[in-house]
C-alpha atoms as a PDB file:
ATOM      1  CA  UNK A   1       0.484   1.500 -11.679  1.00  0.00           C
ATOM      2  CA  UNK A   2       3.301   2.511  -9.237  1.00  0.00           C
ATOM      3  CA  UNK A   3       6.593   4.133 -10.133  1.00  0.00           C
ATOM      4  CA  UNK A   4       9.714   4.263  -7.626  1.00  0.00           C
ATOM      5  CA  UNK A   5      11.807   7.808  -8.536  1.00  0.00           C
ATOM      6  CA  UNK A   6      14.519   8.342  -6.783  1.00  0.00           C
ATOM      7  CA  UNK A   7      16.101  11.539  -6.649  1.00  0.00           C
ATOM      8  CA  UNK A   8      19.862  12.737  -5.489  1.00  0.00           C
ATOM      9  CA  UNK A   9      18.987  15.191  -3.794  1.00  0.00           C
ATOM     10  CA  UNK A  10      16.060  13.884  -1.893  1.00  0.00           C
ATOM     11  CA  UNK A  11      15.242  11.029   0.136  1.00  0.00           C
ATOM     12  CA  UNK A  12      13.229   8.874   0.406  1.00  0.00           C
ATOM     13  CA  UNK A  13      12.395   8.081  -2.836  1.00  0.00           C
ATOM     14  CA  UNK A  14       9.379   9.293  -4.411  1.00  0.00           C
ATOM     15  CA  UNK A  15       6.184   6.684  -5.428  1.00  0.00           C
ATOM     16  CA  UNK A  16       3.541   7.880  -8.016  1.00  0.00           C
ATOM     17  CA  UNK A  17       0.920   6.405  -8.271  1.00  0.00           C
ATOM     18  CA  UNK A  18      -1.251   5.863 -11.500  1.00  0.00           C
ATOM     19  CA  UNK A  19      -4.704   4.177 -12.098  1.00  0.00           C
ATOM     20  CA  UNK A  20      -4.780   1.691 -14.616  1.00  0.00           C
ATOM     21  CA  UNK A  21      -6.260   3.149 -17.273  1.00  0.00           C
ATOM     22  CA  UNK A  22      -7.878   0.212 -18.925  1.00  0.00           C
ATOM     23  CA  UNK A  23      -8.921  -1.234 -15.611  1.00  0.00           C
ATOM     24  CA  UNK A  24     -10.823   1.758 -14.217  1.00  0.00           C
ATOM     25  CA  UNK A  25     -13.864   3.465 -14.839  1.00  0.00           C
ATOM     26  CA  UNK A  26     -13.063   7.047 -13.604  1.00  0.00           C
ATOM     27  CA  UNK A  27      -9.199   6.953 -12.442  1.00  0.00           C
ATOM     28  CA  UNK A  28      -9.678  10.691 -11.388  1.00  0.00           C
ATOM     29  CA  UNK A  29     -12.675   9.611  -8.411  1.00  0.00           C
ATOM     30  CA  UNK A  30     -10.563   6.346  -7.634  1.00  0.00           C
ATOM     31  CA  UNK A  31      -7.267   8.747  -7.185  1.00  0.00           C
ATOM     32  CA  UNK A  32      -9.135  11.321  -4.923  1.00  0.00           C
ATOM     33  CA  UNK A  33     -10.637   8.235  -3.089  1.00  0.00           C
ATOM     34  CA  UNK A  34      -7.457   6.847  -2.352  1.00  0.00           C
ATOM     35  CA  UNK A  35      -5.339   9.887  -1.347  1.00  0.00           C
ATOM     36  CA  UNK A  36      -8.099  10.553   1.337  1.00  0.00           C
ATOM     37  CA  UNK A  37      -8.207   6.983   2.282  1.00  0.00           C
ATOM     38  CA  UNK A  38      -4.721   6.859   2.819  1.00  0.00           C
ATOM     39  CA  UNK A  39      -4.876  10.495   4.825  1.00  0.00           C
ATOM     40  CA  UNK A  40      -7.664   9.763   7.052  1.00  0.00           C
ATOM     41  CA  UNK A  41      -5.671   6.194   8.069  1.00  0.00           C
ATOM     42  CA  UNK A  42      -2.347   8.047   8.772  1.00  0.00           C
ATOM     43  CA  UNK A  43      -4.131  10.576  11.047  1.00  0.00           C
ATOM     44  CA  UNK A  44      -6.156   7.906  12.640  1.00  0.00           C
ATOM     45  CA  UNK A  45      -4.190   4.748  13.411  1.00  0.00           C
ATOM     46  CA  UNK A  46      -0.238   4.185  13.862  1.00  0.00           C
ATOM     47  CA  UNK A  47       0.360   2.046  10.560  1.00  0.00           C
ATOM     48  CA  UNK A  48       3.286   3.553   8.718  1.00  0.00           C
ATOM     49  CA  UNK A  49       1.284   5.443   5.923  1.00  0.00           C
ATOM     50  CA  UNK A  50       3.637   7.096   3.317  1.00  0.00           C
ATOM     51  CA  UNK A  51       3.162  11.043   3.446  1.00  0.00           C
ATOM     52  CA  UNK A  52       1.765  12.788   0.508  1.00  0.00           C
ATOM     53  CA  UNK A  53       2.721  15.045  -1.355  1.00  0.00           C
ATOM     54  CA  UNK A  54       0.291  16.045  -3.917  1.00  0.00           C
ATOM     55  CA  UNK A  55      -2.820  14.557  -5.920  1.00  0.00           C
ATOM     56  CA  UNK A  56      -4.919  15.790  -8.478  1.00  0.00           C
ATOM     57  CA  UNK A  57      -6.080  14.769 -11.971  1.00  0.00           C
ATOM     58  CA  UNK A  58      -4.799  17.217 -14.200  1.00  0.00           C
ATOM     59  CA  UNK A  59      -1.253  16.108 -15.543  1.00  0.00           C
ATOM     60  CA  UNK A  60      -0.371  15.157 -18.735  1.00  0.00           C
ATOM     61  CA  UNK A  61      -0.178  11.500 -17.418  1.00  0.00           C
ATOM     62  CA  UNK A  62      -3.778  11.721 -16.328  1.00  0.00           C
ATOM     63  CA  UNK A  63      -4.876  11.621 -12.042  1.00  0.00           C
ATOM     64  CA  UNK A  64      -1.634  10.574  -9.694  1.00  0.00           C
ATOM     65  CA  UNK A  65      -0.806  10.683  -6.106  1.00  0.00           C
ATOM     66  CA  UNK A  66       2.914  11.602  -5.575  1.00  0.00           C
ATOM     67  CA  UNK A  67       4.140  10.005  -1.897  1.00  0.00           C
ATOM     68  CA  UNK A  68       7.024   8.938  -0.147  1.00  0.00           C
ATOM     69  CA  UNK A  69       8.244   5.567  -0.545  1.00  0.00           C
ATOM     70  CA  UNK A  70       8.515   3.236   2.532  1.00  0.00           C
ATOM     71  CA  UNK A  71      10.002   0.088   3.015  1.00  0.00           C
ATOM     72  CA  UNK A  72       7.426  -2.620   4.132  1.00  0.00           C
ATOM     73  CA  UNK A  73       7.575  -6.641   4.709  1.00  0.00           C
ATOM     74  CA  UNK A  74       4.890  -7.231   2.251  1.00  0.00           C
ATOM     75  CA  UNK A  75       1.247  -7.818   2.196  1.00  0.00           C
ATOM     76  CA  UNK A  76      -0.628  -9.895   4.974  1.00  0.00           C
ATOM     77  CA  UNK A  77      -1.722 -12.102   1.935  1.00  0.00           C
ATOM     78  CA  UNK A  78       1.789 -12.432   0.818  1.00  0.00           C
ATOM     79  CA  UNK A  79       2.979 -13.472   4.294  1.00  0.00           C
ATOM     80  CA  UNK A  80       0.479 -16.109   4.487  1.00  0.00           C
ATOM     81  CA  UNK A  81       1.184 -17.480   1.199  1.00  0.00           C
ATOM     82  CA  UNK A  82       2.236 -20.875   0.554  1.00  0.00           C
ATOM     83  CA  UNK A  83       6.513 -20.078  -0.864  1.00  0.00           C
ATOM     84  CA  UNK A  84       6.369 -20.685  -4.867  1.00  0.00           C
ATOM     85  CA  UNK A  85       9.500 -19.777  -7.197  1.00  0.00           C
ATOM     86  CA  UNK A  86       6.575 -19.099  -9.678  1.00  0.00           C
ATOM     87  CA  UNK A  87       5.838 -15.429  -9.626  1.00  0.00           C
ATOM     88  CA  UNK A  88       2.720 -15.590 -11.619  1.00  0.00           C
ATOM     89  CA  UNK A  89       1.477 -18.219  -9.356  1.00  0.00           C
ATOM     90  CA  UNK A  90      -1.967 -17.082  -7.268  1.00  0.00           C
ATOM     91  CA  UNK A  91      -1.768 -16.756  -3.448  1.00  0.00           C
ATOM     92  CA  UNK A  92      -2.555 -20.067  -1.815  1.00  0.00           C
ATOM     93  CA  UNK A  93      -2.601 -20.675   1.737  1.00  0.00           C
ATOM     94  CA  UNK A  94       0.673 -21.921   3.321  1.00  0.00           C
ATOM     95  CA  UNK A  95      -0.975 -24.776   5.531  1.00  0.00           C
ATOM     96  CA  UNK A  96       2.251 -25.243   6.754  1.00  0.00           C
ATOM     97  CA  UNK A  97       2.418 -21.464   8.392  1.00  0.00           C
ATOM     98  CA  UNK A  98       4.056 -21.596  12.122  1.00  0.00           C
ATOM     99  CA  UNK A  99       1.589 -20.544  14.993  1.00  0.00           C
ATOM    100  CA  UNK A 100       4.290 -18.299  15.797  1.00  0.00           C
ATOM    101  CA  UNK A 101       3.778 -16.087  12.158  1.00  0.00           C
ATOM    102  CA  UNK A 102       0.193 -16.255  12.416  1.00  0.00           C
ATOM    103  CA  UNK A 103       0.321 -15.009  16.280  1.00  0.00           C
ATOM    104  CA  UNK A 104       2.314 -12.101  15.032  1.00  0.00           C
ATOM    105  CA  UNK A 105       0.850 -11.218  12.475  1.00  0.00           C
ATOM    106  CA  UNK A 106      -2.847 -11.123  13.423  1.00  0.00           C
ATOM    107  CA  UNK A 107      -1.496  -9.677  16.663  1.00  0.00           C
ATOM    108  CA  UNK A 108      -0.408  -6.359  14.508  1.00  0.00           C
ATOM    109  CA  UNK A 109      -3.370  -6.128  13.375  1.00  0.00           C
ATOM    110  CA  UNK A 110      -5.812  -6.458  16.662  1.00  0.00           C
ATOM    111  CA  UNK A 111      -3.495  -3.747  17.634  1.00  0.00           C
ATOM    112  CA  UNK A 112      -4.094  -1.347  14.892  1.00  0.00           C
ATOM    113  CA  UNK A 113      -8.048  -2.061  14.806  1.00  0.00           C
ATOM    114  CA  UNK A 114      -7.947  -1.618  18.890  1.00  0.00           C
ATOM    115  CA  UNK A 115      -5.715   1.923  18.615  1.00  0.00           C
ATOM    116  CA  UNK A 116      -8.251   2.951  16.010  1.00  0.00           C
ATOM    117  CA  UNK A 117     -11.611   1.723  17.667  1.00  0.00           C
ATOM    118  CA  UNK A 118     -10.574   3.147  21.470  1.00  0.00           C
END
């Protein structure tokens, strides 16, 4: 689960970030898993990671990761998705996708695996 606060005296807003109680085994290993997953990318590549600010699993609200928020342009899956005014509607392939998206978009990410592999 993932919660926007924003604050008036800070910016950008903060995200925490909450495992799904019912869906997960042992939120406090999946929360620790994640905050070093996302650490280890932001040292190692160039994608736009937010920044921490804490983790743990003692809180009242169970394990969280607290972390800036950061505007995106939406999943990879999302940008190859066939348009639907459905929300609830499950990702299908756009067959209709212009080279020119898929160029771009699988060009970002030969980028990010080549700055990370060299």
């Amino acid at each position: 689960m993932l919660y926007r606060i924003r604050l008036e005296e800070s910016s950008p807003d903060i995200m925490v970030r909450l495992p799904c109680p019912s869906l997960i085994q042992f939120p406090w290993e999946k929360t620790a898993q994640e905050a070093a997953t996302a650490a280890l990318i932001a040292k190692e590549t160039g994608l736009p990671i937010p920044r921490q600010h804490f983790h743990g699993e003692e809180s009242p609200v169970g394990p969280y990761v607290m972390m800036d928020h950061i505007e995106t342009q939406g999943s990879v899956s999302a940008r190859l998705t066939k348009p639907s005014k459905d929300s609830s509607e499950h990702h299908v392939l756009d067959p209709d996708i212009a080279d020119s998206a898929l160029e771009a978009i699988w060009g970002q990410i030969a980028r990010v695996i080549c700055n990370y592999t060299s």
